[in-house]
Protein backbone atom coordinates (compact mmCIF):
# COMPACT_ATOMS: atom_id res chain seq x y z
CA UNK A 1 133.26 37.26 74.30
CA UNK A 2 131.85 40.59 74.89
CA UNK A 3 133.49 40.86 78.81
CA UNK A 4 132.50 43.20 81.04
CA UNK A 5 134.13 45.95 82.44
CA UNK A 6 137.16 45.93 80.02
CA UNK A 7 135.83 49.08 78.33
CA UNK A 8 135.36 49.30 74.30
CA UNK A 9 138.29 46.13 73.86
CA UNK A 10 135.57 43.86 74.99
CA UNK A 11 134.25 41.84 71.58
CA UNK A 12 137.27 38.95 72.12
CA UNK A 13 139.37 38.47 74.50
CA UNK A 14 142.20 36.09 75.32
CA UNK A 15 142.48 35.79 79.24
CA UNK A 16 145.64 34.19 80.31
CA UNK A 17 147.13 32.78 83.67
CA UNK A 18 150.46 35.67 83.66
CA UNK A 19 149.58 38.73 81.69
CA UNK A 20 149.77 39.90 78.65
CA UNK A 21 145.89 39.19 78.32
CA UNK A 22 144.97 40.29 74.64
CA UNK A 23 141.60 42.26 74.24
CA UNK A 24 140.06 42.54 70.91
CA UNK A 25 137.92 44.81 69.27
CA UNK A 26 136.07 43.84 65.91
CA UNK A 27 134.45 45.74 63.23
CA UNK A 28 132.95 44.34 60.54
CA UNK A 29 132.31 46.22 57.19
CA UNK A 30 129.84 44.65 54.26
CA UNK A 31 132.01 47.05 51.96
CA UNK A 32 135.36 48.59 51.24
CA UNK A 33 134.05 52.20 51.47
CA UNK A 34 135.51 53.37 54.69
CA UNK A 35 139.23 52.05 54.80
CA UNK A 36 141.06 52.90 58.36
CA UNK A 37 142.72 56.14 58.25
CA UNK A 38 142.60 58.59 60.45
CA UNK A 39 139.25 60.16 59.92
CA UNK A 40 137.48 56.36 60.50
CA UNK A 41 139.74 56.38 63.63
CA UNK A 42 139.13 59.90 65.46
CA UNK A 43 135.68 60.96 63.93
CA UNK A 44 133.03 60.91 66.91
CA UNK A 45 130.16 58.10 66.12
CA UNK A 46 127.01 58.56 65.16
CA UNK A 47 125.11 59.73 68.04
CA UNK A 48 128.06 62.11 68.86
CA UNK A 49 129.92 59.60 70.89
CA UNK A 50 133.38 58.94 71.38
CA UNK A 51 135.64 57.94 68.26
CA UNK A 52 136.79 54.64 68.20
CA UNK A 53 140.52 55.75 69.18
CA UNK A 54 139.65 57.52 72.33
CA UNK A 55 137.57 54.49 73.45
CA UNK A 56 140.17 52.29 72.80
CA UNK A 57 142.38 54.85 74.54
CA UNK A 58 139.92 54.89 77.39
CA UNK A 59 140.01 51.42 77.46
CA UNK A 60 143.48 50.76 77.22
CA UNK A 61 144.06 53.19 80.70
CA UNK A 62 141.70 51.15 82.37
CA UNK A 63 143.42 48.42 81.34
CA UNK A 64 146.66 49.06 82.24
CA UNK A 65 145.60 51.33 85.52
CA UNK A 66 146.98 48.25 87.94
CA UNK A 67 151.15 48.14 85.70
CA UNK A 68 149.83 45.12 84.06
CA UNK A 69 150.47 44.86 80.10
CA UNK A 70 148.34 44.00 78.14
CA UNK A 71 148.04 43.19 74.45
CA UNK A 72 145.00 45.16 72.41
CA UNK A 73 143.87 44.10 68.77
CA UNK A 74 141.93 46.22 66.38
CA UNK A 75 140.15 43.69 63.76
CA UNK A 76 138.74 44.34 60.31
CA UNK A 77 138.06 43.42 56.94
CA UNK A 78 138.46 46.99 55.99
CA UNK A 79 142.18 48.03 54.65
CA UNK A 80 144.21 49.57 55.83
CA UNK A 81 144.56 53.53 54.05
CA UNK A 82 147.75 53.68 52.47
CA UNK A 83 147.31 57.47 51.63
CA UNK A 84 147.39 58.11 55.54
CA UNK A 85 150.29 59.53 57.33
CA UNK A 86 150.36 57.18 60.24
CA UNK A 87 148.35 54.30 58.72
CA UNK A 88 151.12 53.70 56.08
CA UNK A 89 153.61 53.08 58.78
CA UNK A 90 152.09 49.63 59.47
CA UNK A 91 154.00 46.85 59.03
CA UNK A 92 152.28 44.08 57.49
CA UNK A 93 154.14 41.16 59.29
CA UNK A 94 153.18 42.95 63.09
CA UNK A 95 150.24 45.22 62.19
CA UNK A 96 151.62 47.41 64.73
CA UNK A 97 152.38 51.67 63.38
CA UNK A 98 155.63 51.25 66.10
CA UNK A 99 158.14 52.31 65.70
CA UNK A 100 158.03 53.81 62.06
CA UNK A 101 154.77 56.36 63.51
CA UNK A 102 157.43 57.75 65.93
CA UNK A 103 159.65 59.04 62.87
CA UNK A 104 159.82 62.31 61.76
CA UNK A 105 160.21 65.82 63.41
CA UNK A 106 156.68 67.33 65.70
CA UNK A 107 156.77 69.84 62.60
CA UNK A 108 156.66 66.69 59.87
CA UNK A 109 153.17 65.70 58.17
CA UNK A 110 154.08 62.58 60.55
CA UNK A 111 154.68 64.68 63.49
CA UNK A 112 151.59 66.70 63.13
CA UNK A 113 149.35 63.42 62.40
CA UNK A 114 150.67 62.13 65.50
CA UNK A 115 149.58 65.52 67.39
CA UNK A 116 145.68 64.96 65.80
CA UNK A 117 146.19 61.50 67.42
CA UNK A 118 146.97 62.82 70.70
CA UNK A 119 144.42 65.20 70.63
CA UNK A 120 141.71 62.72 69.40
CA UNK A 121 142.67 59.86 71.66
CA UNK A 122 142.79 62.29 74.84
CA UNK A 123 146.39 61.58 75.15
CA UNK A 124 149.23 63.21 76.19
CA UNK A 125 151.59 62.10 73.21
CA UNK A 126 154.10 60.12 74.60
CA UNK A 127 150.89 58.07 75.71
CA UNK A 128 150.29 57.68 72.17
CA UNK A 129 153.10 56.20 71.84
CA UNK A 130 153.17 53.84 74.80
CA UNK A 131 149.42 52.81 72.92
CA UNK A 132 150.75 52.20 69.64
CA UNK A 133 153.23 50.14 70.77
CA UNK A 134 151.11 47.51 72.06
CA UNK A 135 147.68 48.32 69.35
CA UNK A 136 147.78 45.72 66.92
CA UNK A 137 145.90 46.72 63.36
CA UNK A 138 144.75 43.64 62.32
CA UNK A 139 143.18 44.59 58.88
CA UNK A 140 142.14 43.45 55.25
CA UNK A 141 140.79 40.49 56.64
CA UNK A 142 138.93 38.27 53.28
CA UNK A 143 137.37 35.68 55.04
CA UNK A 144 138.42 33.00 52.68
CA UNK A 145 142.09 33.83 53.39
CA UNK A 146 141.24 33.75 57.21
CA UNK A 147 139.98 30.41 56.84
CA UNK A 148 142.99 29.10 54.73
CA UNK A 149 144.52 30.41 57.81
CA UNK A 150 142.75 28.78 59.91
CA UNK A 151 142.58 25.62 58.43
CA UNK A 152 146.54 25.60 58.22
CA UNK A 153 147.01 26.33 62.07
CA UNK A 154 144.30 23.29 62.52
CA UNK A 155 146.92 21.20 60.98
CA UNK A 156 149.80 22.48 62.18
CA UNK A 157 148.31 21.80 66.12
CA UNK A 158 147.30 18.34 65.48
CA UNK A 159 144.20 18.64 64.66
CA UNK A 160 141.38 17.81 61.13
CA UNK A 161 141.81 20.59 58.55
CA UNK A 162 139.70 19.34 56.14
CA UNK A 163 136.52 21.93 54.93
CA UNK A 164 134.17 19.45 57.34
CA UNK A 165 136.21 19.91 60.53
CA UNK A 166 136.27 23.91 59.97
CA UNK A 167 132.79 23.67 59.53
CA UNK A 168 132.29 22.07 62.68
CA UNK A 169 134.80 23.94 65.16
CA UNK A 170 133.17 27.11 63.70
CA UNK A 171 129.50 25.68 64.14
CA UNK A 172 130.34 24.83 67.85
CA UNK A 173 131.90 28.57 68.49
CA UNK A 174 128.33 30.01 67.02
CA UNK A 175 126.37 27.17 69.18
CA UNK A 176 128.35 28.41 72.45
CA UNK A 177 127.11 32.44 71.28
CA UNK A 178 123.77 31.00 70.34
CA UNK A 179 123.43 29.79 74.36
CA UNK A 180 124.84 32.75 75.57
CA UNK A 181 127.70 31.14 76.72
CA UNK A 182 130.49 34.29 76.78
CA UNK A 183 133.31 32.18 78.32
CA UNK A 184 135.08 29.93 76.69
CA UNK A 185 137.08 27.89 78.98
CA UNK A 186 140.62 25.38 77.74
CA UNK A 187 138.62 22.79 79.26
CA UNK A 188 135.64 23.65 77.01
CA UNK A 189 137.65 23.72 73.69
CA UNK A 190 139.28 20.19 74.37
CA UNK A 191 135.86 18.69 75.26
CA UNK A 192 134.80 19.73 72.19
CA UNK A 193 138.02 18.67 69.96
CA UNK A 194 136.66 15.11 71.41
CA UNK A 195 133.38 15.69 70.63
CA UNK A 196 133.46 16.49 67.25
CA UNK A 197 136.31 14.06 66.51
CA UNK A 198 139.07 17.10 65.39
CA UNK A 199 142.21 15.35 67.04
CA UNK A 200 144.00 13.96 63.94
CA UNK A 201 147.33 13.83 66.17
CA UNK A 202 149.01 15.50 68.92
CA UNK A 203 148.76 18.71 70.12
CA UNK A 204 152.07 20.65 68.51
CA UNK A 205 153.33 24.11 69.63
CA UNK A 206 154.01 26.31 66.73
CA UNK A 207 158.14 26.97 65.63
CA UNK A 208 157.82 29.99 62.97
CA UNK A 209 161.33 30.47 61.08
CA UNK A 210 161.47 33.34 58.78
CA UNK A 211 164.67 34.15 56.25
CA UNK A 212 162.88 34.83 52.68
CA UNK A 213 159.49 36.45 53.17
CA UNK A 214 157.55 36.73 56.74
CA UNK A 215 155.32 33.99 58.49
CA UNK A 216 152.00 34.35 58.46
CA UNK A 217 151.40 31.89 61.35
CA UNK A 218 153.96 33.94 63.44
CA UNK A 219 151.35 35.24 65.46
CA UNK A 220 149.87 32.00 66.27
CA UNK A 221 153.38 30.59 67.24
CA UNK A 222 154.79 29.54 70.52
CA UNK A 223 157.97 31.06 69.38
CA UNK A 224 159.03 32.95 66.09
CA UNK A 225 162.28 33.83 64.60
CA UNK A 226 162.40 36.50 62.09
CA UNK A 227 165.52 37.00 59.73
CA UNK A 228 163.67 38.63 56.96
CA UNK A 229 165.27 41.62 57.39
CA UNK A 230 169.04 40.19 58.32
CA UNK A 231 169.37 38.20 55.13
CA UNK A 232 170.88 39.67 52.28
CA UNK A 233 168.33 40.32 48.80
CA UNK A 234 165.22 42.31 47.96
CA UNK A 235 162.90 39.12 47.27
CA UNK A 236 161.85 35.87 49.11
CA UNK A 237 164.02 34.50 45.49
CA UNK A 238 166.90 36.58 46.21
CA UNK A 239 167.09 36.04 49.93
CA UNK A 240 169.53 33.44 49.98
CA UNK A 241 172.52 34.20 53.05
CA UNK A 242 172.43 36.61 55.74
CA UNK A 243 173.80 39.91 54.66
CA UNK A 244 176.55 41.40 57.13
CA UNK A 245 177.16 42.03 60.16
CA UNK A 246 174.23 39.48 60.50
CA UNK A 247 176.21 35.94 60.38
CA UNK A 248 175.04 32.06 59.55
CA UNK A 249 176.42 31.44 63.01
CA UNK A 250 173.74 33.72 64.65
CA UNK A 251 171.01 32.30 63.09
CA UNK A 252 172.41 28.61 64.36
CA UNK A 253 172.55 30.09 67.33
CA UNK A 254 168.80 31.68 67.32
CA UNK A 255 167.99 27.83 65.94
CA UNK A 256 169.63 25.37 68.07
CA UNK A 257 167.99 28.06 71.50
CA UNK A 258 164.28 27.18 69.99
CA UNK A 259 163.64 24.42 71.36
CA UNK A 260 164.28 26.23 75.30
CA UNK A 261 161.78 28.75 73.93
CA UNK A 262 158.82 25.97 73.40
CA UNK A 263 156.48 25.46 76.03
CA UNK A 264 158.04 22.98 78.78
CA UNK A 265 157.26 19.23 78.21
CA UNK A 266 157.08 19.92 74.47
CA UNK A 267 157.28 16.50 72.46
CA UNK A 268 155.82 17.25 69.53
CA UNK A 269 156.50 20.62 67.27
CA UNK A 270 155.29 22.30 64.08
CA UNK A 271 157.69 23.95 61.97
CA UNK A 272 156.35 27.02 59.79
CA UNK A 273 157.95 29.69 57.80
CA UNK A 274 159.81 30.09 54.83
CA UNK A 275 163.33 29.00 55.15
CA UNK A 276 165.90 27.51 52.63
CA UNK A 277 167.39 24.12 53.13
CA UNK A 278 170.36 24.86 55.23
CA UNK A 279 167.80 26.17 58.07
CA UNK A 280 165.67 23.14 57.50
CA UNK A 281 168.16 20.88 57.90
CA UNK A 282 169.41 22.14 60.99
CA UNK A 283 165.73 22.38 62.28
CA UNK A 284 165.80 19.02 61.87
CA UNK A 285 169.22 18.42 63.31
CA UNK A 286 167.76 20.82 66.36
CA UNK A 287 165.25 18.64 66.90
CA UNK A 288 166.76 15.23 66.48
CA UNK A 289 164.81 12.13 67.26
CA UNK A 290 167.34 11.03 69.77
CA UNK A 291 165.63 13.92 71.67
CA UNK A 292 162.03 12.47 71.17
CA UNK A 293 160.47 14.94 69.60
CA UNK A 294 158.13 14.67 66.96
CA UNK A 295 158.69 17.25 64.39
CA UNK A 296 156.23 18.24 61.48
CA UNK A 297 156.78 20.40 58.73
CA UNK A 298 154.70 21.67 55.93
CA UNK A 299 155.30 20.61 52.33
CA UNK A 300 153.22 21.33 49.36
CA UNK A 301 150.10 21.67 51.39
CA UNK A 302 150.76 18.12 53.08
CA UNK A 303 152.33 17.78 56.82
CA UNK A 304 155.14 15.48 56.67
CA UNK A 305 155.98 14.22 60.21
CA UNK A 306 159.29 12.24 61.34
CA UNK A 307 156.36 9.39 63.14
CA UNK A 308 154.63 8.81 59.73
CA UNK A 309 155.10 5.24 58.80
CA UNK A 310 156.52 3.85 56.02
CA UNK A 311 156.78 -0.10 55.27
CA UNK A 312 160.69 -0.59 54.49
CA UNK A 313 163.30 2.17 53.97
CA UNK A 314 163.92 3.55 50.14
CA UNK A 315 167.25 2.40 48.99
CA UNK A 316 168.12 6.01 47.20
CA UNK A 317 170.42 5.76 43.79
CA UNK A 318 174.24 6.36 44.49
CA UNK A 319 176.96 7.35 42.42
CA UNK A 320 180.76 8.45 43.30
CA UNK A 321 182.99 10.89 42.25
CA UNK A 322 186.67 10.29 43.14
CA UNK A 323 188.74 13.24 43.80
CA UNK A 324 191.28 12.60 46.13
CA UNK A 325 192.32 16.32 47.81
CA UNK A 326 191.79 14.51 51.01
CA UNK A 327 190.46 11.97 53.83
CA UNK A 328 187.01 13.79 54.40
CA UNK A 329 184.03 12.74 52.30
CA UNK A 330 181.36 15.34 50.23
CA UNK A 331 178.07 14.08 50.15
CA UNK A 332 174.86 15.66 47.47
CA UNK A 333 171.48 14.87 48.12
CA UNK A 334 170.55 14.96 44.49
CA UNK A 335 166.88 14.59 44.93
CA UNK A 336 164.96 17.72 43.68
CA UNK A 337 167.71 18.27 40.55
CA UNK A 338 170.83 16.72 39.87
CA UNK A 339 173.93 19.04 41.84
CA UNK A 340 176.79 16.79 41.14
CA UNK A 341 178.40 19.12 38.37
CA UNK A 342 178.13 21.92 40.72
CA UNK A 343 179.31 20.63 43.38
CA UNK A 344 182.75 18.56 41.83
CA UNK A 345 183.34 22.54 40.55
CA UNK A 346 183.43 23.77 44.19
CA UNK A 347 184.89 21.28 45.35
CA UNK A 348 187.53 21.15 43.18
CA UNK A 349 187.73 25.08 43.08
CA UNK A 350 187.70 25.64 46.95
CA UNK A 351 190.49 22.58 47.01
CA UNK A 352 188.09 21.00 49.98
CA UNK A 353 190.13 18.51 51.75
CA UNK A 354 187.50 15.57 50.25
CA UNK A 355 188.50 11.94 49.03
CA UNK A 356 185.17 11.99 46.67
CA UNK A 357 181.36 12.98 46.33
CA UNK A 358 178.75 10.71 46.85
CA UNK A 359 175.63 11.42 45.05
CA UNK A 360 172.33 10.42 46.52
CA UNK A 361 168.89 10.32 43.99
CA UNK A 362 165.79 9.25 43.97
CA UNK A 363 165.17 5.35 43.85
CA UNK A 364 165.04 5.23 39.63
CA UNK A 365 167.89 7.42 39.68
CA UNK A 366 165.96 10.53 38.21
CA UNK A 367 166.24 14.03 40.02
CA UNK A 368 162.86 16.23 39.89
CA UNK A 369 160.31 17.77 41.59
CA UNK A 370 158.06 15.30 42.70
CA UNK A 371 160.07 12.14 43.08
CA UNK A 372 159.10 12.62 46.95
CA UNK A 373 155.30 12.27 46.65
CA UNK A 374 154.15 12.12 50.26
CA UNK A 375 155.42 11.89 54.07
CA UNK A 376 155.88 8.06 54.38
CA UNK A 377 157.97 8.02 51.32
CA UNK A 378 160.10 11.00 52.59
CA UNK A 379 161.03 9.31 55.75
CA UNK A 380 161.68 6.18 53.63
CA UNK A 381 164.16 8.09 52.00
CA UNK A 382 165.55 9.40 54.51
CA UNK A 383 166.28 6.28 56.88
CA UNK A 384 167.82 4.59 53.54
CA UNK A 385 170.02 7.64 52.84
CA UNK A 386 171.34 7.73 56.54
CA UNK A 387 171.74 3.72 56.59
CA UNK A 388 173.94 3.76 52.99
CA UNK A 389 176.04 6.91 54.90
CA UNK A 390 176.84 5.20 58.17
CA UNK A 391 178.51 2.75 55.93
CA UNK A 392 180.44 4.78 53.38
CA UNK A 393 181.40 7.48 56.30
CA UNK A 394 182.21 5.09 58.50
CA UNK A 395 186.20 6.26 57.63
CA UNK A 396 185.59 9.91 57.31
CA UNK A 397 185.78 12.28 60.63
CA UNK A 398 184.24 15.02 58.65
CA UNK A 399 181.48 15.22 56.48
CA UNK A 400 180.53 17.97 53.50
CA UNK A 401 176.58 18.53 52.66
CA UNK A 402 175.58 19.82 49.85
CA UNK A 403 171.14 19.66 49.19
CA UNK A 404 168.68 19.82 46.36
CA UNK A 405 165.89 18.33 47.52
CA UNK A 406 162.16 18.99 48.97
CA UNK A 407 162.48 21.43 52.48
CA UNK A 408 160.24 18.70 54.44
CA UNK A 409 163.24 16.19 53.57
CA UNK A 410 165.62 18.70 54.68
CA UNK A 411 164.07 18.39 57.62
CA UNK A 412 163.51 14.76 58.27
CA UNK A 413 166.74 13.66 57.17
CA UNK A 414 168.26 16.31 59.59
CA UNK A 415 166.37 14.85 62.33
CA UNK A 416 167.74 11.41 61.43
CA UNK A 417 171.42 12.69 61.21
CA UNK A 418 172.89 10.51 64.35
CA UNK A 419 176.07 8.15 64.35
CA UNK A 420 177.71 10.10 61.70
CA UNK A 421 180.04 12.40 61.99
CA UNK A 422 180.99 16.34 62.17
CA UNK A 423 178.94 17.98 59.02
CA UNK A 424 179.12 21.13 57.53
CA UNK A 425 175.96 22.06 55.42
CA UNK A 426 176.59 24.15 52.60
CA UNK A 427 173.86 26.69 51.12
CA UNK A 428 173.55 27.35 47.59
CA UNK A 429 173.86 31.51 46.83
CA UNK A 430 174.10 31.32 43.31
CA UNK A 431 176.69 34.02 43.27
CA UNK A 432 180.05 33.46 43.66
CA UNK A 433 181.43 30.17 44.01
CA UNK A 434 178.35 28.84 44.40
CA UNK A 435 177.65 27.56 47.56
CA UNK A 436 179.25 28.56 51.07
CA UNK A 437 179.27 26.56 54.51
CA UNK A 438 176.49 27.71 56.53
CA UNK A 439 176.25 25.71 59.70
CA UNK A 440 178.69 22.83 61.77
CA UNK A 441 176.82 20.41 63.50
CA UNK A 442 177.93 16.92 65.35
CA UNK A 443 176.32 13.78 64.50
């Protein structure tokens, strides 16, 4: 906090062993009057002192004088302008103006904002560019969002999340400034997790999976896939396959390389994002306990882990549908809504090699949102829907999955998905026929 000799960056900064370091630069507003546009940016303080891009320009230089990278955050609760020429070209999942800001002709309104830029910063403008490529504009922040999002990445690492144990990380961090303590050391943060009795687990690294809408805890995670953009729709309820030339074999791909991209020794993981239950399922599949990891997702505001206990598995409601086109064997996990309808229609319309469908609810036999209350019940489930299919598969060489149920039980049940057999999971589009085979996994 407050380093020396970093220039203007200097309020927070994240030092780290290999470079990127990040070096953050805060300003706090008590009102909304002055969004960030370009006249907050290049207009000389006060006193007649530098504007806050050319010291962050200054700073940046200094920075980067020795070829190391580094990472540089502007933070504020003000907006961001949307009137503004280069403002507006932020995008709101990386805060950065790249590479939108470099659109446009030197004769454009965007092409003669970025020239102002240039001037004001002291840049040439292809420095510009090289600056706005690694200036993050981290705005808007309402604190009681930031502490939602706080609170969430608390969880999400293992640790208390309740209002209490915000309270007292956040009490320590003012303590430390209090004592004029301006390094914060790893060492120093656990010692105090232990202090104040935070641990509520293990430590997790962070798995962000995007396909509907994007992450917020992307920038907290150890690694982040974003398919926002490569799936096909206008709306996180639209979004609902990958539209072409983007396939759902890439994105298995991108999936089933995560776990290389985690921190080495990683044995417990976080899963965030907004994904639909295809993706979850092979998260889970990914990550399968035969591997030893601990996985975690989030559901309904709960964290539903595959080590959560449970007292005896849940013996889940089965039906069959016979309809002999073949020796392999459908299976629904009717759980959120009841899919069998659907599914005999594709099955029987797609002429899927399948001797029947077995139907898998809730124990009571009713489909809903709901039925899965907690984490101990989902793995429950799950354990007593893989036991009744290593029985009833036992014949097939080929499996068919079709799911309607909660994402976190996507995910646990694809975790438990071992001495089975080859499955395809299918994805329900809506369109169409219905549902189409998104990803082949062995079990």
């Amino acid at each position: 906090m407050e380093l020396d000799n970093v220039g203007n960056l200097d309020d927070v900064v994240l030092l780290r062993d290999t470079p990127p370091s990040t070096y953050k630069q805060v300003k706090y507003a008590v009102d909304s009057s002055t969004p960030v546009n370009e006249e907050y940016l290049t207009k000389p303080s006060k006193d007649g002192g530098a504007s806050v891009l050319r010291k962050i320009a200054k700073a940046w230089r200094q920075l980067t004088a020795d070829g190391n990278s580094a990472e540089l955050v502007l933070v504020s609760n003000r907006a961001p302008d949307p009137g503004d020429e280069l403002v507006a070209m932020r995008d709101a999942r990386t805060g950065f103006l790249m590479p939108k800001a470099a659109a446009g002709s030197a004769a454009s309104k965007l092409g003669r904002a970025r020239s102002r830029w240039a001037q004001a910063s002291g840049l040439a403008e292809a420095e510009l560019h090289e600056l706005l490529s690694v200036l993050r504009f981290d705005l808007a922040q309402d604190m009681v969002r930031y502490q939602e999002h706080l609170r969430l990445l608390m969880a999400l690492t293992g640790l208390r999340h309740d209002e209490q144990a915000l309270k007292n990380g956040t009490g320590w961090v003012a303590e430390m400034v209090r004592d004029g303590r301006r390094e914060l050391t790893l060492e120093m943060v656990q010692s105090a997790v232990d202090t104040l009795s935070l641990k509520a687990g293990p430590a997790r690294a962070l798995l962000s999976i995007a396909t509907l809408k994007p992450d917020p805890m992307a920038a907290d995670a150890d690694h982040a896939l974003d398919w926002v953009d490569r799936f096909d729709g206008d709306s996180a309820f639209t979004k609902r396959r990958p539209a072409l030339p983007n396939t759902w074999s890439q994105l298995q791909a991108d999936i089933e390389a995560a776990p290389g991209r985690l921190p080495a020794g990683t044995n417990a993981v976080s899963v965030t994002g907004s994904i639909r239950l295809a993706p979850a399922f092979l998260v889970g599949a990914t990550f399968r306990m035969v591997t030893g990891t601990d996985l975690a997702a989030v559901q309904r505001g709960q964290l539903w882990s595959t080590t959560d206990s449970y007292d005896t598995a849940l013996v889940p409601e089965t039906s069959e549908h016979r309809l002999d086109q073949g020796d392999e064997l459908a299976v629904g996990i009717a759980v959120a809504t009841d899919l069998t309808d659907d599914v005999l229609e594709y099955l029987r319309g797609q002429n899927l090699p399948v001797s029947k469908l077995v139907a898998y609810a809730p124990p009571g036999g009713v489909a809903k949102d709901g039925s899965v209350p907690d984490s101990s019940a989902a793995n429950a489930l799950a354990v007593g829907i893989r036991d009744h299919l290593r029985r009833v598969a036992r014949p097939a060489r080929r499996m068919h999955l079709f799911l309607a149920c909660p994402m976190g039980l996507a995910v646990l049940l694809g975790n438990r998905w071992n001495r089975l057999c080859e499955t395809v999971i299918y994805e329900d589009i809506k369109i169409d026929e219905g549902y189409e085979p998104a990803f082949t996994i062995q079990a």
